[in-house]
N, C-alpha and C. Protein backbone atom coordinates (compact mmCIF):
# COMPACT_ATOMS: atom_id res chain seq x y z
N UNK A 1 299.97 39.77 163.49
CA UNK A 1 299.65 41.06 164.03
C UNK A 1 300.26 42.11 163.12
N UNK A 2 299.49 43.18 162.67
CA UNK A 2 299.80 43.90 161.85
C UNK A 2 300.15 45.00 162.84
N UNK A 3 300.84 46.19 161.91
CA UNK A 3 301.30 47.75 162.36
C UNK A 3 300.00 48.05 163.08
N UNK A 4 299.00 48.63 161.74
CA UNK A 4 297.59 48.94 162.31
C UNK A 4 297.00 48.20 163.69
N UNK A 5 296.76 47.27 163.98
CA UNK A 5 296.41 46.14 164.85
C UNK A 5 296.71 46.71 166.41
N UNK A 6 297.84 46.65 166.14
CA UNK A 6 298.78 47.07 167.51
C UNK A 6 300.25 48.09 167.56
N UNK A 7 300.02 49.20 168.38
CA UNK A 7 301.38 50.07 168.02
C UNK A 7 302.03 50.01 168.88
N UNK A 8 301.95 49.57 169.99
CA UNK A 8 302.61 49.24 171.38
C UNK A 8 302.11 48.26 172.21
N UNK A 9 303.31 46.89 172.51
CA UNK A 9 302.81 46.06 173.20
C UNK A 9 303.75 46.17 174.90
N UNK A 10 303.20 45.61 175.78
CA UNK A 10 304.16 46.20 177.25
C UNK A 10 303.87 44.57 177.33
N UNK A 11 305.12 43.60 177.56
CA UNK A 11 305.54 42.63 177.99
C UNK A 11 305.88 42.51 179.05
N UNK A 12 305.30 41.64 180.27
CA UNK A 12 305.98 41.99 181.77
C UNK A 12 306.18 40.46 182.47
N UNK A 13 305.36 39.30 181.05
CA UNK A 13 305.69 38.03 181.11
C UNK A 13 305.70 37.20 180.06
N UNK A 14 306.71 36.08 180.41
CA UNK A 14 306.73 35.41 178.94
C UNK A 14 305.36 33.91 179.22
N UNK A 15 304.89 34.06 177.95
CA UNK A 15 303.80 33.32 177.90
C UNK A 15 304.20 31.80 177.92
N UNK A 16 305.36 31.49 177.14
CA UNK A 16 305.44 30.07 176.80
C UNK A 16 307.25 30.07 176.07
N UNK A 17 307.34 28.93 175.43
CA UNK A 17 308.28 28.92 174.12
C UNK A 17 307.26 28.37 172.92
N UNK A 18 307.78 28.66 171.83
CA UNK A 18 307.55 27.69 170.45
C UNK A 18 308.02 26.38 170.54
N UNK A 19 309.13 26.28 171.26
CA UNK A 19 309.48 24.80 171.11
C UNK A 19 308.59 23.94 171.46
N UNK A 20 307.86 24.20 173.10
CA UNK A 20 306.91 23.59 173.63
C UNK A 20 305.78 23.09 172.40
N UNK A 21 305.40 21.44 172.97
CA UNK A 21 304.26 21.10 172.10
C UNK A 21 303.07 21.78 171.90
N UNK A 22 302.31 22.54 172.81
CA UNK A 22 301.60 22.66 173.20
C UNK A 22 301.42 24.32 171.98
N UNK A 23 302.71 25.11 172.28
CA UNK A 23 302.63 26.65 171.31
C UNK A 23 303.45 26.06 170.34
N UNK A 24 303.76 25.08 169.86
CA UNK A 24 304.48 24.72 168.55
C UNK A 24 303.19 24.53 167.56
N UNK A 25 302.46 23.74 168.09
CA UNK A 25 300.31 23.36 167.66
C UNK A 25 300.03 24.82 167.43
N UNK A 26 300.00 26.06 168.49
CA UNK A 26 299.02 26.94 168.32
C UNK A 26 299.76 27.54 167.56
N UNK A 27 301.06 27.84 167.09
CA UNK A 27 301.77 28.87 166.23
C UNK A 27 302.16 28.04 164.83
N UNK A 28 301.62 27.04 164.68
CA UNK A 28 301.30 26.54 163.21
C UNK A 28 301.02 26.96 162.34
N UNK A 29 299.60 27.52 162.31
CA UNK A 29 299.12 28.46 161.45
C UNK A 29 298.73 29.80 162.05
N UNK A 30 299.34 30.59 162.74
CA UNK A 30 299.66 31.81 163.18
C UNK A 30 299.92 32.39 162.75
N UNK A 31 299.94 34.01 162.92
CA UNK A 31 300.33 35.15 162.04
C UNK A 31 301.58 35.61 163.10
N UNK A 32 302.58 35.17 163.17
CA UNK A 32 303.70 35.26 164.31
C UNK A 32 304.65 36.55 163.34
N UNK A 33 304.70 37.01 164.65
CA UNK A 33 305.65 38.47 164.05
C UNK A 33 307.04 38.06 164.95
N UNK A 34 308.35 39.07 164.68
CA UNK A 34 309.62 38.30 165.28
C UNK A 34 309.66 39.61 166.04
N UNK A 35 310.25 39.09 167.67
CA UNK A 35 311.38 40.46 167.88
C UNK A 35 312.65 39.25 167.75
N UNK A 36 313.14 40.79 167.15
CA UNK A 36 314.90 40.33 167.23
C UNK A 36 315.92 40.55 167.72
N UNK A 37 316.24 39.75 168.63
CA UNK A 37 317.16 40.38 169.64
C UNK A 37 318.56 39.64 169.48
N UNK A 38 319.87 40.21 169.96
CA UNK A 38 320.78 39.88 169.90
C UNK A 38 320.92 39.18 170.94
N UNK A 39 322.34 38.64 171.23
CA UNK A 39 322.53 37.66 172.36
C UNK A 39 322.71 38.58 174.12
N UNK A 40 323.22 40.01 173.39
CA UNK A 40 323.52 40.81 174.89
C UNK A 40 321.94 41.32 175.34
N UNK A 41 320.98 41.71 173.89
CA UNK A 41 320.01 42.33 174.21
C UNK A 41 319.16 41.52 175.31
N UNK A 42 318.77 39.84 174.59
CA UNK A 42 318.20 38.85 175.14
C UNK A 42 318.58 38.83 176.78
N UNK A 43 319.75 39.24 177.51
CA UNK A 43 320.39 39.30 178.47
C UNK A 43 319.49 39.96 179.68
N UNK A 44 318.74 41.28 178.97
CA UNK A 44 318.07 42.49 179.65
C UNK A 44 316.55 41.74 180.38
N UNK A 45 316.51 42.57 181.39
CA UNK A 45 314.73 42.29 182.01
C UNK A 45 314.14 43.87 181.37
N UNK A 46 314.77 44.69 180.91
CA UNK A 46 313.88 45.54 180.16
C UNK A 46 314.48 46.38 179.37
N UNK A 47 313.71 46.17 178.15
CA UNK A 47 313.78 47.10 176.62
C UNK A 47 313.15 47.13 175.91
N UNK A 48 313.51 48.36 174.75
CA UNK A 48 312.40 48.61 174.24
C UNK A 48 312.59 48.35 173.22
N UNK A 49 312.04 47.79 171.83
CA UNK A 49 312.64 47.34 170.45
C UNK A 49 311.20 47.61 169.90
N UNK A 50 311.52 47.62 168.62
CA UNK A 50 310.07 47.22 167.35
C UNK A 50 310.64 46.12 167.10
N UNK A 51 309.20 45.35 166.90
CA UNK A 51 309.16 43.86 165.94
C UNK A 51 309.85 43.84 164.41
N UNK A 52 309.48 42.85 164.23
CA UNK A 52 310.03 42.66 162.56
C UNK A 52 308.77 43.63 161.89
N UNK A 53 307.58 43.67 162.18
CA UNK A 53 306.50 43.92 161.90
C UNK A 53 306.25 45.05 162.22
N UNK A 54 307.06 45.89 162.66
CA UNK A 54 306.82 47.19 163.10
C UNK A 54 306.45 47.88 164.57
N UNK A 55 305.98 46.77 165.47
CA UNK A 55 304.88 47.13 166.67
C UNK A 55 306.03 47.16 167.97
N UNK A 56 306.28 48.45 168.70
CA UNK A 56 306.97 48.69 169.52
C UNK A 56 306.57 47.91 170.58
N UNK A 57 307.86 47.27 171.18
CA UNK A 57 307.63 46.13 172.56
C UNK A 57 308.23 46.94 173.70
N UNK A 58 307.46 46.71 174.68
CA UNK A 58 308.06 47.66 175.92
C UNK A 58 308.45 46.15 176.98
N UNK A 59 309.58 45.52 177.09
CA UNK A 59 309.59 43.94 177.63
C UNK A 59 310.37 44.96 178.96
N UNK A 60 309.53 44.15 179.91
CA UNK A 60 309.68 44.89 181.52
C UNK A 60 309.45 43.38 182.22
N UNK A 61 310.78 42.38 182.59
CA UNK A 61 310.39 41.05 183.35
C UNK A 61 311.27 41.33 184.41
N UNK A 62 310.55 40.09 185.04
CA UNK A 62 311.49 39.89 186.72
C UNK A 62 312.62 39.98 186.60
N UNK A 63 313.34 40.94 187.63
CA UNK A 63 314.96 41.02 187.85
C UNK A 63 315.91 39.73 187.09
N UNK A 64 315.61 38.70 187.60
CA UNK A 64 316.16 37.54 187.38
C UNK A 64 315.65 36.95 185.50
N UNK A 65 314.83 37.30 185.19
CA UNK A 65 314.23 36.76 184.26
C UNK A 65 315.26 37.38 183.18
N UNK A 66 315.20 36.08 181.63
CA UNK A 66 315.99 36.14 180.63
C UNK A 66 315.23 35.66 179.35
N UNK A 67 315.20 36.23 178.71
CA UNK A 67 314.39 35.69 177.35
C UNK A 67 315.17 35.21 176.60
N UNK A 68 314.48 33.56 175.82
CA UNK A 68 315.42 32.41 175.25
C UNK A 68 314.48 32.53 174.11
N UNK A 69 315.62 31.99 173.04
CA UNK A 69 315.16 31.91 171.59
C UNK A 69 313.71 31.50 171.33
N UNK A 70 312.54 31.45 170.85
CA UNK A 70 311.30 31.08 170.76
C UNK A 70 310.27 31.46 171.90
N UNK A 71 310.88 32.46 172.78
CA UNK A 71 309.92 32.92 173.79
C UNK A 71 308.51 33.76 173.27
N UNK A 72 307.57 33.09 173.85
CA UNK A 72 306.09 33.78 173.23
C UNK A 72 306.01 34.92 174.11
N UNK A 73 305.87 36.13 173.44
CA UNK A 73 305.69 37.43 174.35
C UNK A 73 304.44 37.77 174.40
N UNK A 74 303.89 37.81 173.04
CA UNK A 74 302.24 37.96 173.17
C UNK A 74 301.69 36.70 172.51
N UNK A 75 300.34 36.63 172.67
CA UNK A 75 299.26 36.28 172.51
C UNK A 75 298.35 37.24 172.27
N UNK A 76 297.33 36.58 170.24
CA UNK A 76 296.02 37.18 170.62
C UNK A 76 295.17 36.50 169.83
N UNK A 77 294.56 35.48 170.57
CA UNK A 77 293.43 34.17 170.12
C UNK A 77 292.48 34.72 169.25
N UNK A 78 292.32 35.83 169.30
CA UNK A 78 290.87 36.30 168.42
C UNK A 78 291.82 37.08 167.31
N UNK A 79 292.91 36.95 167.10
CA UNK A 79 293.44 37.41 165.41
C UNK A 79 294.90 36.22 165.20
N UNK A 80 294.25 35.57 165.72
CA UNK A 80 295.59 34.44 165.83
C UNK A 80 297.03 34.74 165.75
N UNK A 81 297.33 35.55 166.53
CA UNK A 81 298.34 36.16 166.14
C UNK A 81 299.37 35.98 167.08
N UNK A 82 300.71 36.07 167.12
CA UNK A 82 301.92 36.14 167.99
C UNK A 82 302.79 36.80 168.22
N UNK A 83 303.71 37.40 169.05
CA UNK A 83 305.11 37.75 168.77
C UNK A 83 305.86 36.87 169.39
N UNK A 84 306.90 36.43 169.21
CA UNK A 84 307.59 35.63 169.49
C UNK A 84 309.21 36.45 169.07
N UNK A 85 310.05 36.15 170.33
CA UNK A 85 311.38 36.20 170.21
C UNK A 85 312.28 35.34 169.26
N UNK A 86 313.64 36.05 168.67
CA UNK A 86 313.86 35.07 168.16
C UNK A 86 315.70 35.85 168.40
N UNK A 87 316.46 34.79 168.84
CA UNK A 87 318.19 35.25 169.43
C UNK A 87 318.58 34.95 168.09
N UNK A 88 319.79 35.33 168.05
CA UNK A 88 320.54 35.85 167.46
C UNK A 88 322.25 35.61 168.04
N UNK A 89 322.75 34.71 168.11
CA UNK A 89 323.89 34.07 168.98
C UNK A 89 325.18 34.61 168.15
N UNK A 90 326.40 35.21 168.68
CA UNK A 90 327.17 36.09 168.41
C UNK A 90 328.35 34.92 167.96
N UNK A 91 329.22 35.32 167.45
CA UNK A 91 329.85 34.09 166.56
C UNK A 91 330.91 34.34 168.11
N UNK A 92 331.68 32.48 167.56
CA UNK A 92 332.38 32.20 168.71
C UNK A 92 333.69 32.10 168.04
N UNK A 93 334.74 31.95 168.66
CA UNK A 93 336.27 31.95 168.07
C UNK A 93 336.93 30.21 168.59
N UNK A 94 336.96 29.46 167.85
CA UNK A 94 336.96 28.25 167.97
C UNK A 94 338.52 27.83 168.35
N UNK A 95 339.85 27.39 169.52
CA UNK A 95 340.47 27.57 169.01
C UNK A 95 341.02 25.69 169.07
N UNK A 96 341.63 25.38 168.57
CA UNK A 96 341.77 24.19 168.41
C UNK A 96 343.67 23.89 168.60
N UNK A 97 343.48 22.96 169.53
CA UNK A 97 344.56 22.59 170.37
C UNK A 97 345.09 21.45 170.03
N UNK A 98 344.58 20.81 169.06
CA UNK A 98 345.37 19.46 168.50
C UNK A 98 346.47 19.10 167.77
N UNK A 99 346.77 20.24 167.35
CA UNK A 99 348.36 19.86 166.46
C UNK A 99 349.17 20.51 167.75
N UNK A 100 349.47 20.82 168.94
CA UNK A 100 350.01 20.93 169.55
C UNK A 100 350.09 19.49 170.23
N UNK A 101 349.23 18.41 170.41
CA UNK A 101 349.42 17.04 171.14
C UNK A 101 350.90 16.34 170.48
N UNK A 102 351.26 16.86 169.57
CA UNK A 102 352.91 16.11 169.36
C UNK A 102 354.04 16.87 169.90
N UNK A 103 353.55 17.76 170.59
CA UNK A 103 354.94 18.72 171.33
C UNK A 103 355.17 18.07 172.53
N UNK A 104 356.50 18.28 172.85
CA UNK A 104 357.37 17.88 174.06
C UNK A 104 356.54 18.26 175.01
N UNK A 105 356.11 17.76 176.52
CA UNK A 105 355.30 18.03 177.49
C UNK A 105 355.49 19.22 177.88
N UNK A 106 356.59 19.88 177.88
CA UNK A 106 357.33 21.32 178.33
C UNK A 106 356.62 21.97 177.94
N UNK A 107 356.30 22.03 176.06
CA UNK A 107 356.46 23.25 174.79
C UNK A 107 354.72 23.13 175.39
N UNK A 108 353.81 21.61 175.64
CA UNK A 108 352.79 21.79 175.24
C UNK A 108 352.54 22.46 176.83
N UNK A 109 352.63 22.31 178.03
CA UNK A 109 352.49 23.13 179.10
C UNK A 109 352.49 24.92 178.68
N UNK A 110 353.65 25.13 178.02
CA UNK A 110 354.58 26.74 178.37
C UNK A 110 352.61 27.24 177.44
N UNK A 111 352.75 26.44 175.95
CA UNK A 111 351.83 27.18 175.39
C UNK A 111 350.36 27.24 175.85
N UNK A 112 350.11 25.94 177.07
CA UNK A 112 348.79 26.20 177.57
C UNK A 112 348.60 27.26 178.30
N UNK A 113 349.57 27.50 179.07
CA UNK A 113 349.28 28.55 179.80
C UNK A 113 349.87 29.67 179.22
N UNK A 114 350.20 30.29 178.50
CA UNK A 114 349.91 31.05 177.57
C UNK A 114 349.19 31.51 176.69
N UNK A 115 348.46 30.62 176.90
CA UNK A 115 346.90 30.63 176.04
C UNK A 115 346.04 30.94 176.90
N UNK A 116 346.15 30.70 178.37
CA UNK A 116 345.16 30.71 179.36
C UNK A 116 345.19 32.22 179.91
N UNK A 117 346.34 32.53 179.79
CA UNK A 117 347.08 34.05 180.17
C UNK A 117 346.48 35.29 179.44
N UNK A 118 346.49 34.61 177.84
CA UNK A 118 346.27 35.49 177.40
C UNK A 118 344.75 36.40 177.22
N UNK A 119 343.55 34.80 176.90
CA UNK A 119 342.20 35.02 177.21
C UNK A 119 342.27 35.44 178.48
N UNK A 120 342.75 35.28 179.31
CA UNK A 120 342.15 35.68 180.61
C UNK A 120 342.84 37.35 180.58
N UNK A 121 343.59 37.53 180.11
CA UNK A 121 343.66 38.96 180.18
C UNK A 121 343.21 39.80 179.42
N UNK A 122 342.97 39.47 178.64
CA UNK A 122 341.51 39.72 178.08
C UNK A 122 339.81 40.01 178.76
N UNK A 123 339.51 38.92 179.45
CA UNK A 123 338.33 38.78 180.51
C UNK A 123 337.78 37.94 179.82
N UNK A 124 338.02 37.38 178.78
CA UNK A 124 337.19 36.24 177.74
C UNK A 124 336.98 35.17 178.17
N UNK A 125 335.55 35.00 178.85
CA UNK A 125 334.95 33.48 178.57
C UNK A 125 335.10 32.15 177.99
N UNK A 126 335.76 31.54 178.45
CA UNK A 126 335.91 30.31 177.54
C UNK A 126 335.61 28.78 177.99
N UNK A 127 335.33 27.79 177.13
CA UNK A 127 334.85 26.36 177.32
C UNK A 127 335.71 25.88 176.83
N UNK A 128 336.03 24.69 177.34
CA UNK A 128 336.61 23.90 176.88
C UNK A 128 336.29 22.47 176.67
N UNK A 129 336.04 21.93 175.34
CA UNK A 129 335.81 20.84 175.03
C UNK A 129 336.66 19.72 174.11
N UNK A 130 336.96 18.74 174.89
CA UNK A 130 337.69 17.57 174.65
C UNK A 130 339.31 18.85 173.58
N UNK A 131 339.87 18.82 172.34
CA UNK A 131 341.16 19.44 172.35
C UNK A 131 340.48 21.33 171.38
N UNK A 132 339.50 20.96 171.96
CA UNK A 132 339.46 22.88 171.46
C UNK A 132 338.67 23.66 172.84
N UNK A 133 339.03 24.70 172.44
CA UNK A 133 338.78 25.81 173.65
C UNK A 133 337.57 26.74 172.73
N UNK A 134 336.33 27.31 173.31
CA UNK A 134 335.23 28.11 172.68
C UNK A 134 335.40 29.53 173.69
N UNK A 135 335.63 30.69 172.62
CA UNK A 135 335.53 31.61 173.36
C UNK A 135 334.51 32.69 172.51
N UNK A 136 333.34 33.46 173.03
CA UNK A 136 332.26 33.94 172.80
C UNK A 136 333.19 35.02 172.14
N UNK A 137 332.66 35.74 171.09
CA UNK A 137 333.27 37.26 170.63
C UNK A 137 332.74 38.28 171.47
N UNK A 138 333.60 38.91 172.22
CA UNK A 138 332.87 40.43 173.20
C UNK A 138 333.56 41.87 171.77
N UNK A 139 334.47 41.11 171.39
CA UNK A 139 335.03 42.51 170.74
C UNK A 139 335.02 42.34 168.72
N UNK A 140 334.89 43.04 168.24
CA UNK A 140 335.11 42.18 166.88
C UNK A 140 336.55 41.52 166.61
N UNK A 141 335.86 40.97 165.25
CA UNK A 141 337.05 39.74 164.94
C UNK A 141 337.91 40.28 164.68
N UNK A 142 338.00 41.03 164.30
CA UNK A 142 339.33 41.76 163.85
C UNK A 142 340.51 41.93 165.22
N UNK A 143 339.39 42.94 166.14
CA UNK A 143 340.18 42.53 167.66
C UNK A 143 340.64 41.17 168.14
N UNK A 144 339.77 40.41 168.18
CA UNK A 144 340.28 39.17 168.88
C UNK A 144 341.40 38.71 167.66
N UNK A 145 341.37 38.72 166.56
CA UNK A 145 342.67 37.83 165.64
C UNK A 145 344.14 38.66 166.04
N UNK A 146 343.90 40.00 166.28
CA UNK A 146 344.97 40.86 166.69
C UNK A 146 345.65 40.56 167.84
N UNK A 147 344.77 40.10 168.81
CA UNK A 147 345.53 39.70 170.29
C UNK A 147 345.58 38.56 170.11
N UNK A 148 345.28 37.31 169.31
CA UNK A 148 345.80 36.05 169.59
C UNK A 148 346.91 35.93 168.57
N UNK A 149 347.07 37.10 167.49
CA UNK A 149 348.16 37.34 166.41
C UNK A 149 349.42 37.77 167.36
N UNK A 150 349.13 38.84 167.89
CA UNK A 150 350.22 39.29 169.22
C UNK A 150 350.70 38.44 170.05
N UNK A 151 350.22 37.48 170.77
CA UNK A 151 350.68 36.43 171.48
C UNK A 151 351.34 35.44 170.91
N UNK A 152 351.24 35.13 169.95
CA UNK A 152 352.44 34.61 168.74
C UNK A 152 352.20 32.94 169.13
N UNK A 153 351.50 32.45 168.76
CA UNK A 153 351.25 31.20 169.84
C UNK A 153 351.30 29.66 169.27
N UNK A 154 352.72 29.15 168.22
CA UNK A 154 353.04 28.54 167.90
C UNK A 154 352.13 27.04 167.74
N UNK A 155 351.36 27.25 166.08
CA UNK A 155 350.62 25.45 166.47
C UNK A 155 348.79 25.79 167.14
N UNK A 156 348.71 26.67 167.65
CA UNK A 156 347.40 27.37 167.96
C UNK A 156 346.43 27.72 166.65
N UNK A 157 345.86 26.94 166.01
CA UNK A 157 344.77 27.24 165.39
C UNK A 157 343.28 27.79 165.38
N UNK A 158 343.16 29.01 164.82
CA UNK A 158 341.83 29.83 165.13
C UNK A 158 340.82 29.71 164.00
N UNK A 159 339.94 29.49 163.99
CA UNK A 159 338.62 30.17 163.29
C UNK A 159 337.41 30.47 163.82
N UNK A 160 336.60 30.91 163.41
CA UNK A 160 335.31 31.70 163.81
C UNK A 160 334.31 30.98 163.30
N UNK A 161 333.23 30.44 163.98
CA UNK A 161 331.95 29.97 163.71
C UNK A 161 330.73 30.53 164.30
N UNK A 162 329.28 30.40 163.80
CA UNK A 162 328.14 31.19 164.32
C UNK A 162 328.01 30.34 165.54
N UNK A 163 327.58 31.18 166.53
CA UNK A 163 327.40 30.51 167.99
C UNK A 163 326.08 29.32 167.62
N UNK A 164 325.37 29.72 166.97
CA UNK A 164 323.94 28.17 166.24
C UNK A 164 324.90 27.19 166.18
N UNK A 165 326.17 26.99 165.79
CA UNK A 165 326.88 25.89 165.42
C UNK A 165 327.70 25.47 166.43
N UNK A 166 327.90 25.58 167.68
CA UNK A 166 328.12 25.20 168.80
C UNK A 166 327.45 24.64 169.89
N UNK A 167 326.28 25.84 169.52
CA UNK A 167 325.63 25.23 170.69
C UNK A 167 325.05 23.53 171.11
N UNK A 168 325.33 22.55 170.12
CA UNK A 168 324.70 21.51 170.17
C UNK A 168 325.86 20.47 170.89
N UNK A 169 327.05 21.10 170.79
CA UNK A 169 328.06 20.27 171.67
C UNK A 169 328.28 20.59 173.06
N UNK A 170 327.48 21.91 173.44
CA UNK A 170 327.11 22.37 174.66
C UNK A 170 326.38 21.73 175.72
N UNK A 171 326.79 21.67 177.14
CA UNK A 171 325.71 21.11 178.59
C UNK A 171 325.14 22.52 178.37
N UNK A 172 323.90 22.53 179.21
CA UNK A 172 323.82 23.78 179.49
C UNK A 172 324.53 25.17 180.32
N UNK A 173 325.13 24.50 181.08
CA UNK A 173 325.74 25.72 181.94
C UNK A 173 327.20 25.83 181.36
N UNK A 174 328.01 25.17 180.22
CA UNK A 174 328.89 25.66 178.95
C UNK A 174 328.26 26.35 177.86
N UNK A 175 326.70 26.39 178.15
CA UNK A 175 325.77 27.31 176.37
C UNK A 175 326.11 28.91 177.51
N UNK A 176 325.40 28.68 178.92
CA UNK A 176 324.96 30.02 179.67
C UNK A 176 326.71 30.59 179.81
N UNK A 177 327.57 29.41 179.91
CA UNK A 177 329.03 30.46 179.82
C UNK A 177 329.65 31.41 178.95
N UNK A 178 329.55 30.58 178.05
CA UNK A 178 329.51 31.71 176.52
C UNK A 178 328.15 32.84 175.92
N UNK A 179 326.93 32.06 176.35
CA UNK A 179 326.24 33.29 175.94
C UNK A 179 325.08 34.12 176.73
N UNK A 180 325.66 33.88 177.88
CA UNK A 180 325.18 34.35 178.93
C UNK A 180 323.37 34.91 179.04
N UNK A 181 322.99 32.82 179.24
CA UNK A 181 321.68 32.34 179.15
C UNK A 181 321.02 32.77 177.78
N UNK A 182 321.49 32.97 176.79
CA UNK A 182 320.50 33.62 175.66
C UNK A 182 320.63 32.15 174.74
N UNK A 183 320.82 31.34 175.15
CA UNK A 183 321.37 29.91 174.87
C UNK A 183 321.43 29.25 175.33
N UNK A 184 320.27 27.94 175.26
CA UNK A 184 320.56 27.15 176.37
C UNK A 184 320.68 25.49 175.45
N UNK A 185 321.68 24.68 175.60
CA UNK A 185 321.85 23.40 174.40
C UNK A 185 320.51 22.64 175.16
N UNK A 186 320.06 22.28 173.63
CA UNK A 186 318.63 21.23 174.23
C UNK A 186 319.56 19.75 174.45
N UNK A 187 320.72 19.57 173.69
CA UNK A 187 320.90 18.33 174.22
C UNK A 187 322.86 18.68 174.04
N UNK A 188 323.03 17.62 174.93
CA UNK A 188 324.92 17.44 174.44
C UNK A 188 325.53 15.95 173.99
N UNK A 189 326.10 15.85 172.69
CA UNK A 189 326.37 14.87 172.58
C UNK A 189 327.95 15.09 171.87
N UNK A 190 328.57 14.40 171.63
CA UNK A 190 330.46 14.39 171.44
C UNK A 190 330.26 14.56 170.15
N UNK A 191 331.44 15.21 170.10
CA UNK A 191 331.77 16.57 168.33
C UNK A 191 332.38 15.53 168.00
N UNK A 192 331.83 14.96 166.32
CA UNK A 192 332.35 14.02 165.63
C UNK A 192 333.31 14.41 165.47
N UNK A 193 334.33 15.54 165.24
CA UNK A 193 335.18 16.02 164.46
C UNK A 193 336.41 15.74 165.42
């Protein structure tokens, strides 16, 4: 779908996904244009964005409704054409709890909950899987390294990864905790690492 083609589309339902077999076949050889939405935007039942392609989307869905990565917004069989969503998952702060498993039961207690204290006073979201904890970025990195720098938290190891790179060790309702439904894991299986 070109500029010319179409200058405003009003979305009020989602047609399908790409993943599905069925629009994975019809968007093969398609002229698929992107909206691009972030992980908070994806969140909304209504906004207004331009495509990658230029063509202003007016997306107006049910209260409850959430648009997921590969959502087909339009359809148009007679120019084969698409828009399709595409997320954009906000990097996560990884923190990893394993060189603390050789501390005295005391040291490794005082620092769990000190760790628990601290995200939570924060308001930060977090998962926890087998010895690391996943917490979504609400603030930049710079913020979050500052308050887990401040808490001084002996043996606590941090880094930052793109939320794409998590999500596959995710159930689903640990993808919707961190990225509040703009993510949902197609499957969960145990982090080699």
């Amino acid at each position: 779908m070109t500029t010319s083609d179409v200058r405003t589309a009003l979305i009020e339902q989602v047609l399908g996904n790409a993943a599905d077999p069925h629009w994975r076949e019809r968007l093969a050889g398609a002229s698929v244009d992107t909206l691009a939405l972030d992980q908070w935007e994806a969140q909304k039942n209504r906004l207004r964005k331009a495509t990658v392609g230029g063509v202003e989307v007016a997306v107006s869905l049910d209260r409850a409704a959430r648009l997921r990565d590969g959502d087909v917004l339009r359809w148009d069989p007679d120019r084969n054409a698409a828009v399709v969503a595409r997320i954009e998952l906000g990097e996560v702060m990884v923190i990893d709890l394993a060189p603390l498993y050789g501390l005295a039961p005391q040291e490794l207690a005082r620092t769990a909950v000190e760790l628990g204290h601290a995200l939570g006073n924060q308001h930060w979201p977090a998962v926890i899987k087998g010895s690391r904890v996943f917490v979504p970025l609400t603030v930049d990195r710079k913020v979050t390294s500052a308050v887990m720098k401040t808490h001084n938290l002996p043996g606590v190891v941090c880094e930052f990864v793109p939320g794409s790179e998590v999500t596959p060790f995710l159930a689903p309702h640990e993808a919707r905790r961190l990225f509040g439904g703009a993510a949902e894991a197609s499957h969960t299986h145990d982090d080699p690492r």
